[in-house]
Protein backbone atom coordinates (compact mmCIF):
# COMPACT_ATOMS: atom_id res chain seq x y z
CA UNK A 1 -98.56 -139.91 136.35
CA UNK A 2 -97.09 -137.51 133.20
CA UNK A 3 -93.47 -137.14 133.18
CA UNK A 4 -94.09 -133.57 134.33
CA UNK A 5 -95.45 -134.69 137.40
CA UNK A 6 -92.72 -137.01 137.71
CA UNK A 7 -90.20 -134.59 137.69
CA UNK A 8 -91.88 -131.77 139.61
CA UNK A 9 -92.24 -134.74 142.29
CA UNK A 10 -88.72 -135.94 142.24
CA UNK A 11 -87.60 -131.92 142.66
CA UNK A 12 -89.45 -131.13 145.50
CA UNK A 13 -87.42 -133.04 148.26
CA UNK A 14 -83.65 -131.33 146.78
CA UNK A 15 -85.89 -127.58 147.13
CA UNK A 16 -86.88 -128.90 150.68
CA UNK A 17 -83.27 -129.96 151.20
CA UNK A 18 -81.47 -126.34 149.81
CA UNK A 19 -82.05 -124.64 152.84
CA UNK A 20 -80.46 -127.29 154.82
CA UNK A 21 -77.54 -127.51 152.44
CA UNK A 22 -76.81 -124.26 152.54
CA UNK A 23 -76.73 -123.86 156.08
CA UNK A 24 -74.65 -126.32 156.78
CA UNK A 25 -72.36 -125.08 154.14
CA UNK A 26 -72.25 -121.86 155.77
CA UNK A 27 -71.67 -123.78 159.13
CA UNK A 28 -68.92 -124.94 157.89
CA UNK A 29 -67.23 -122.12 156.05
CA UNK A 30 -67.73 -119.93 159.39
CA UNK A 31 -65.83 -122.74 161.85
CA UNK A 32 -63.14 -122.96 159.49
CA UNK A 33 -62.57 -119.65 159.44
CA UNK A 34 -62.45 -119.45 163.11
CA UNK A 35 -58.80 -119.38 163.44
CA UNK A 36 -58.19 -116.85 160.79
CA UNK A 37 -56.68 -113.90 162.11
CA UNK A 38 -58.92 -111.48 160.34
CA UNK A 39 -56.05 -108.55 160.81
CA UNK A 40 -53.91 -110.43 157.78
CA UNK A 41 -57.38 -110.02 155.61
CA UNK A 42 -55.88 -106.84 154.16
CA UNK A 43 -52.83 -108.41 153.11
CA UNK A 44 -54.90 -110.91 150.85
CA UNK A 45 -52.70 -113.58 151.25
CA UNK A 46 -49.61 -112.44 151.49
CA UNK A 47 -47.43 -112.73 154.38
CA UNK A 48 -46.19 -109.95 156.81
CA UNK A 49 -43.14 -107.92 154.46
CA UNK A 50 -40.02 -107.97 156.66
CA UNK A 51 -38.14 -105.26 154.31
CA UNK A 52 -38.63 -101.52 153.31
CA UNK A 53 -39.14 -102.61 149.90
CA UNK A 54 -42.13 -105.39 149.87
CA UNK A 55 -45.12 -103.08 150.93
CA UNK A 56 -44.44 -101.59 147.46
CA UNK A 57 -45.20 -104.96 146.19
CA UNK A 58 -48.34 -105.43 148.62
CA UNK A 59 -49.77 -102.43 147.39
CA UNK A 60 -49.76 -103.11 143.59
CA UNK A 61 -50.91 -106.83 144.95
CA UNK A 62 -53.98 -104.92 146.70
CA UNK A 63 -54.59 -102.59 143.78
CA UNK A 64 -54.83 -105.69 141.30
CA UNK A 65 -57.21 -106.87 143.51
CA UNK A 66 -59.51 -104.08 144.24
CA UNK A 67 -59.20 -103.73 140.43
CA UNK A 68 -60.39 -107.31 139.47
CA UNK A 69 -63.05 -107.28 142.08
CA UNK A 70 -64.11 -103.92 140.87
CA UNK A 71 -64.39 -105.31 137.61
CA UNK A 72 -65.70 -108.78 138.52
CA UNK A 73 -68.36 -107.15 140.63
CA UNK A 74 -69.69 -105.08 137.25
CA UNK A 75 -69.30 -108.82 135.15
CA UNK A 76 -71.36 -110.68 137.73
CA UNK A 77 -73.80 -107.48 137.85
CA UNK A 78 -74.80 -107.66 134.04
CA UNK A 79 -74.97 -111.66 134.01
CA UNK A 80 -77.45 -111.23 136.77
CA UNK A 81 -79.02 -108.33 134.92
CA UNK A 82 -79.80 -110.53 132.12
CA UNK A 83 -80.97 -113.69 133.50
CA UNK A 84 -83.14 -112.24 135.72
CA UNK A 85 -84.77 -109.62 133.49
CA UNK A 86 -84.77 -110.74 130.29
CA UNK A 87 -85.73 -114.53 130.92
CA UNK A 88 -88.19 -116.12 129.15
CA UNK A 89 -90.84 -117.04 131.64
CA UNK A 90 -91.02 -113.24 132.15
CA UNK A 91 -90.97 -111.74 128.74
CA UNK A 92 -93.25 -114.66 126.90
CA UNK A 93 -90.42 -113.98 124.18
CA UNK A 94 -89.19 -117.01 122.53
CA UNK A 95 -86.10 -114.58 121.31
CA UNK A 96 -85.91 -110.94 122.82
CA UNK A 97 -84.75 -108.23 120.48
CA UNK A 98 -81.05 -108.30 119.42
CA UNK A 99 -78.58 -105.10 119.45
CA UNK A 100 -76.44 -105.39 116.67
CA UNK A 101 -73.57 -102.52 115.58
CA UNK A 102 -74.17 -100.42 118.45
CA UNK A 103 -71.33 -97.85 118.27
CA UNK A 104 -71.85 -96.54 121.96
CA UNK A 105 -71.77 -100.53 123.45
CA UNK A 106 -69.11 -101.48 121.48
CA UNK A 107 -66.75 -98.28 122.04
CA UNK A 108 -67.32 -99.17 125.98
CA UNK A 109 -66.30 -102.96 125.79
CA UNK A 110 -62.96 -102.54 124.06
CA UNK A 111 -61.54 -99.23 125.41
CA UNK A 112 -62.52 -99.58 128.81
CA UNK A 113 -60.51 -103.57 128.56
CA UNK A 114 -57.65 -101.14 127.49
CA UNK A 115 -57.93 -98.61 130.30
CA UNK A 116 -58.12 -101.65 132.46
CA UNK A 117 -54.58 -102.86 131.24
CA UNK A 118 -52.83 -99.81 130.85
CA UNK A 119 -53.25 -98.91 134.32
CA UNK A 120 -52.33 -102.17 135.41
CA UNK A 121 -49.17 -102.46 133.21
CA UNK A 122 -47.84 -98.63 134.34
CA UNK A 123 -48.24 -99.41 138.24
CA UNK A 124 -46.62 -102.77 137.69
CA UNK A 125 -43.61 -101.12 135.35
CA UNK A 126 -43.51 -97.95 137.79
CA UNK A 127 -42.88 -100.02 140.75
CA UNK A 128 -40.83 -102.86 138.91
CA UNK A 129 -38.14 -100.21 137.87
CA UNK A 130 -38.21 -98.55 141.29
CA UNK A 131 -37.42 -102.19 142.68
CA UNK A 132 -34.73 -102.91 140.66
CA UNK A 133 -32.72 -99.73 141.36
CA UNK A 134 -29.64 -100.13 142.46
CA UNK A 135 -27.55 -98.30 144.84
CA UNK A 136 -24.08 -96.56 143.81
CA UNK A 137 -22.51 -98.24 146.99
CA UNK A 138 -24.39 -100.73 148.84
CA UNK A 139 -23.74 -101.95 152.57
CA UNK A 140 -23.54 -105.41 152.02
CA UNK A 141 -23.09 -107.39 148.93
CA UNK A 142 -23.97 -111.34 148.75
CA UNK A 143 -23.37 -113.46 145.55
CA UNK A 144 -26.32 -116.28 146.18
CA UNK A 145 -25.34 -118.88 144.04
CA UNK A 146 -27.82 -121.73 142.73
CA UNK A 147 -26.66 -125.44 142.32
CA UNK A 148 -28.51 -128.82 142.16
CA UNK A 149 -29.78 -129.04 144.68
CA UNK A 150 -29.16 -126.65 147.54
CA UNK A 151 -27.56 -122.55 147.55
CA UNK A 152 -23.84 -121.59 148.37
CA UNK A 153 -23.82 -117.81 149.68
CA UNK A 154 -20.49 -115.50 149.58
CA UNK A 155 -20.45 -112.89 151.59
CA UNK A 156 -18.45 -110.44 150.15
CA UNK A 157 -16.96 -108.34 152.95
CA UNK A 158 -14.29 -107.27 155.05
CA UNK A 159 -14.23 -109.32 157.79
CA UNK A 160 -12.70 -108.10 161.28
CA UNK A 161 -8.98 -109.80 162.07
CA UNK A 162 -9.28 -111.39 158.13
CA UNK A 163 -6.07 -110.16 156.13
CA UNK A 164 -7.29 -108.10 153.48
CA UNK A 165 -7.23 -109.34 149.60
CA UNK A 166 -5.48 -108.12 146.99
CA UNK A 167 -6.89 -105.51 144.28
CA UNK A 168 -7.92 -108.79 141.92
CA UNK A 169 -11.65 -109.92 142.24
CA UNK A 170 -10.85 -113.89 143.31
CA UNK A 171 -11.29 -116.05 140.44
CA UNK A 172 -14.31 -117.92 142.09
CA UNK A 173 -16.74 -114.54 140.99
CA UNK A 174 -15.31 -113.87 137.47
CA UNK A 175 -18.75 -115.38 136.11
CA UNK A 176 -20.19 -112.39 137.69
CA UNK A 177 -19.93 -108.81 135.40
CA UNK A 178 -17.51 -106.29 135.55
CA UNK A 179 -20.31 -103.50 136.30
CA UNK A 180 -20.98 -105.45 139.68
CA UNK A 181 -17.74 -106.66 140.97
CA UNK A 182 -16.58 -102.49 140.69
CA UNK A 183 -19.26 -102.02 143.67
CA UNK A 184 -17.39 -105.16 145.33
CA UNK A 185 -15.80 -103.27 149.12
CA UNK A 186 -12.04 -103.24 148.46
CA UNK A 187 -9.80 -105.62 150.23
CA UNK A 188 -13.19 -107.95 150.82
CA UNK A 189 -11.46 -111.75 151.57
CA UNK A 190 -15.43 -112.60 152.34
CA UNK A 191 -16.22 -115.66 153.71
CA UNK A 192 -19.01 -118.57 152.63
CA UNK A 193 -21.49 -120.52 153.61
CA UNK A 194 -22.93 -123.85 151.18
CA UNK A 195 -25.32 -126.24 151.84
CA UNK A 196 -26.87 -129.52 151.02
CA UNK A 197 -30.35 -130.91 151.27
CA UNK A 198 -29.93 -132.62 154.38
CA UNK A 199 -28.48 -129.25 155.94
CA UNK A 200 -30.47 -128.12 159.00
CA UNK A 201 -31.07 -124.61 160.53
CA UNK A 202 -29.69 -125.59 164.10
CA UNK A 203 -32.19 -122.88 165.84
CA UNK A 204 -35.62 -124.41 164.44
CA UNK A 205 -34.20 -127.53 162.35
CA UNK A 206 -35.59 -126.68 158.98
CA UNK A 207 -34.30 -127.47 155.96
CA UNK A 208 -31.41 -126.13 154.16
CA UNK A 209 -28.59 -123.65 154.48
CA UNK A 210 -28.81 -120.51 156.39
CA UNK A 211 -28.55 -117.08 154.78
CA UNK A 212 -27.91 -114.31 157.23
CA UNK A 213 -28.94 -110.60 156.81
CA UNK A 214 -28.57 -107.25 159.19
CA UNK A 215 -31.40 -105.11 159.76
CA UNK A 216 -31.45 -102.11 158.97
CA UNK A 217 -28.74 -102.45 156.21
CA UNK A 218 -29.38 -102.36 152.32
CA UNK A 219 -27.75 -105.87 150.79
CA UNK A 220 -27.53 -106.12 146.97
CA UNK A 221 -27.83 -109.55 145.87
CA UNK A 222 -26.18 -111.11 142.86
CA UNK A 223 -27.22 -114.27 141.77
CA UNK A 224 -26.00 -116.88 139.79
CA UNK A 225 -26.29 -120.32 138.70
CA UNK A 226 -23.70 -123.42 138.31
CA UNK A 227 -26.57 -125.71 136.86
CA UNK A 228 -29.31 -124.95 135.22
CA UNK A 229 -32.11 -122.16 136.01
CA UNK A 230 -33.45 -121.65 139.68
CA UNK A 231 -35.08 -119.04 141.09
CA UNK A 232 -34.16 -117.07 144.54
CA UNK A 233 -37.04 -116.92 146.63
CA UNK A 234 -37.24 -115.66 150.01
CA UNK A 235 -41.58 -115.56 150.99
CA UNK A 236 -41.35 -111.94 153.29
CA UNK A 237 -39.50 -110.33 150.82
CA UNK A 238 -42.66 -110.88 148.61
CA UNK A 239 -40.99 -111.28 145.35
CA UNK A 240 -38.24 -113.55 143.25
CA UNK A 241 -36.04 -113.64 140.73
CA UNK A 242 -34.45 -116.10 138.56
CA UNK A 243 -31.05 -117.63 139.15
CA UNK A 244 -29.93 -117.86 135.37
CA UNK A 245 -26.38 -119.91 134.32
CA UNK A 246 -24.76 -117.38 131.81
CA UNK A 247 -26.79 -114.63 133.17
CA UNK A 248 -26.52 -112.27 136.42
CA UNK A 249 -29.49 -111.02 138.28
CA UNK A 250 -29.37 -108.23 140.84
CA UNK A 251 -31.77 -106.35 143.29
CA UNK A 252 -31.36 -105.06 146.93
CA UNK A 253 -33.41 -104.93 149.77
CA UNK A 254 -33.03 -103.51 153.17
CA UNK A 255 -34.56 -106.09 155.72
CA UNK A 256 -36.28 -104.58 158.65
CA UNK A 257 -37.20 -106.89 161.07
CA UNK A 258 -35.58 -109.72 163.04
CA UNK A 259 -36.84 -113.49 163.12
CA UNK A 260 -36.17 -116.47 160.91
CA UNK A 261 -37.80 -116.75 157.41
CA UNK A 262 -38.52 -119.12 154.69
CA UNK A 263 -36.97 -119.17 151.00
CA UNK A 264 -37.26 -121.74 148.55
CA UNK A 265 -36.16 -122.15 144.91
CA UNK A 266 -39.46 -121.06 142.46
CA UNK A 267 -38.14 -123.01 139.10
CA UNK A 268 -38.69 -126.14 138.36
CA UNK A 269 -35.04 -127.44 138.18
CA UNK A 270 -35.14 -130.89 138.21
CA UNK A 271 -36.15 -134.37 140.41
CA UNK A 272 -34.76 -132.45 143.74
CA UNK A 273 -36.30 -129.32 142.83
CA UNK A 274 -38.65 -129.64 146.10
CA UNK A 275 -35.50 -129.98 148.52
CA UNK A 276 -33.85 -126.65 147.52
CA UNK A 277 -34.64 -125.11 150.58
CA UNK A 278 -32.81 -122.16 152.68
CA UNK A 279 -33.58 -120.26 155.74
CA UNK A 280 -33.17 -116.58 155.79
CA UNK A 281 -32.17 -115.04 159.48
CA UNK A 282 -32.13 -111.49 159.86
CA UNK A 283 -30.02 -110.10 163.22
CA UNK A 284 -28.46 -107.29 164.47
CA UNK A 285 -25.74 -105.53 162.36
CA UNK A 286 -23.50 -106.59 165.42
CA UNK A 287 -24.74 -110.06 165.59
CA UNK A 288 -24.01 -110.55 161.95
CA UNK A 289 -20.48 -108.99 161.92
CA UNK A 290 -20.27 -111.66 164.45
CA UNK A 291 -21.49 -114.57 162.47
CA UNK A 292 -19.39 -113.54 159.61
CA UNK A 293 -16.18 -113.94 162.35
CA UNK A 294 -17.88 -117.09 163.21
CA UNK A 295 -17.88 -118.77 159.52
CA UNK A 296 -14.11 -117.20 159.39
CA UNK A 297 -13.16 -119.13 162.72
CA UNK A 298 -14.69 -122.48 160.95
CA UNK A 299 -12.04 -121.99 157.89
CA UNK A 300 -15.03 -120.77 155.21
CA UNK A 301 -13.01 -117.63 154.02
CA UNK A 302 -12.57 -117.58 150.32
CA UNK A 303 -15.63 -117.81 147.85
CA UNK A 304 -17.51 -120.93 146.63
CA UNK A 305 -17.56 -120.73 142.33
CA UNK A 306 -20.29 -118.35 141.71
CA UNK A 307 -21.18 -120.53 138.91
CA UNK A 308 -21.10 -120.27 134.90
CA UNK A 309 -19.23 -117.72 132.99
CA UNK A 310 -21.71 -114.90 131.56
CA UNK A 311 -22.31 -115.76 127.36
CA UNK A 312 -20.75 -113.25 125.21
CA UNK A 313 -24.25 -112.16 124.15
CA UNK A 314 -24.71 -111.24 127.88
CA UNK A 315 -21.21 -109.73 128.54
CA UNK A 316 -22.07 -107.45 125.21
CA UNK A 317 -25.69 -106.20 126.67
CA UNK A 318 -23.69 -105.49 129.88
CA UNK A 319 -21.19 -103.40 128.41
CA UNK A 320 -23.70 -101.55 126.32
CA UNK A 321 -25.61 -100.60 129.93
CA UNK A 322 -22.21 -99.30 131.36
């Protein structure tokens, strides 16, 4: 027998087999997918936003989507184009006639690449900036502050039957800027909450320290680090930002629904980086007014450090923004 033979022989049992494979590949992929609740499909992934602010972020998340399939679609189209109409076995051409310097073809494949990412980069800078707006007052302001290897979170408020504080911002927050502690509620003693790794949310026992939020109410959140760089994560809020030492990030969100949610640090900060877990509980306004008497009642008035001192590179941007 040729080696031809051979070979047509020894691939006729894998095309008598394809069918099979395939089916029970598709078998397969449909009782997996059983469980899937297929009303989260739109969300592509993402998990249910539980503030006013993250279904901006699930929209440009949906657009970038629809715009790579959109584009992956036309990719796949011309691949398919060309092996199936210009191959060999078809054309009896050893080598098919080449297009070189066409103007027209050329022109399309670099501008419309460009078109591509300009459109991507102004919805992503549009809805960045709109994110990071800030409030001239907000209703609730919480230093989150980043350690190895678990958070610390100052509440800084007025707490009912707490003596008020002096005009001086308590020397626990000078690390953060002068442009955030004006926005700070006057007379705020605050109160604190700090975890460790082994911490547990009593309710549902997972990890970490609990941070608690009122719905309905916008909370600005100022972040700093002791340590080195984390990264403030809470998953429902659908995004993150760093947790720099030397350098103070801020954003605000207004949470909108009640339950208990995940966050997690997103930087690699070092062996324990995998235990820097917190829970995020979002309550009445009442309930948390309450929980703030509650840490009061335990003795956690006062402020943990927020953490290191802004550079004098940072302090001078900061001024320049004023």
């Amino acid at each position: 027998m040729s080696p031809n033979g051979s070979d047509r022989s020894s691939r006729r049992p894998m095309r008598r087999k394809l069918p099979q494979v395939l089916t029970a590949g598709l078998v397969l992929a449909t009782a997996s997918g059983c469980s899937y609740n297929w009303e989260d499909f739109p969300r592509l992934g993402m998990p249910t936003p539980v503030t006013e602010e993250a279904p901006r972020i699930l929209s440009l998340w949906q657009g970038s989507w629809a715009a790579a399939l959109v584009t992956g679609v036309l990719v796949w189209g011309l691949i398919l184009w060309s092996v199936f109409f210009h191959r060999r076995s078809r054309t009896k051409v050893e080598v098919p006639p080449q297009t070189r310097y066409n103007m027209p073809i050329e022109a399309l494949y670099t501008v419309v690449p460009l078109i591509i990412v300009s459109v991507l980069f102004y919805f992503t800078a549009r809805d960045e900036s709109k994110l990071l707006e800030l409030s001239d007052k907000p209703a609730h302001t919480i230093n989150v502050v980043g350690f190895q290897w678990s958070w610390g979170f100052n509440y800084i408020e007025k707490v009912d039957g707490q003596p008020a504080a002096g005009p001086e911002v308590p020397k626990e927050l000078n690390a953060i800027p002068d442009k955030y502690q004006k926005d700070f509620p006057e007379g705020a003693g605050g109160v604190y909450d700090v975890g460790i790794p082994g911490t547990r949310n009593p309710q549902n026992g997972n990890p970490g320290p609990t941070l608690w939020l009122p719905k309905g109410e916008k909370v600005r959140f100022v972040l700093t680090s002791r340590d080195v760089i984390h990264s403030f994560w809470v998953v429902p809020f659908l995004m993150k930002q760093d947790v720099i030492p030397g350098h103070t990030n801020v954003f605000e969100v207004t949470p909108n629904r009640e339950g208990t949610f995940m966050g997690k640090c997103a930087e690699l900060c070092g062996v324990d980086h995998s235990r820097m877990l917190f829970n995020v509980k979002v309550v009445s306004p009442e309930r948390y007014q309450q929980h703030l008497k509650e840490l009061a009642e335990k003795g956690q008035t006062g402020y943990v450090p927020a953490g290191i001192a802004q550079t004098d590179p940072a302090r001078n941007a900061e001024k320049n923004q004023l």
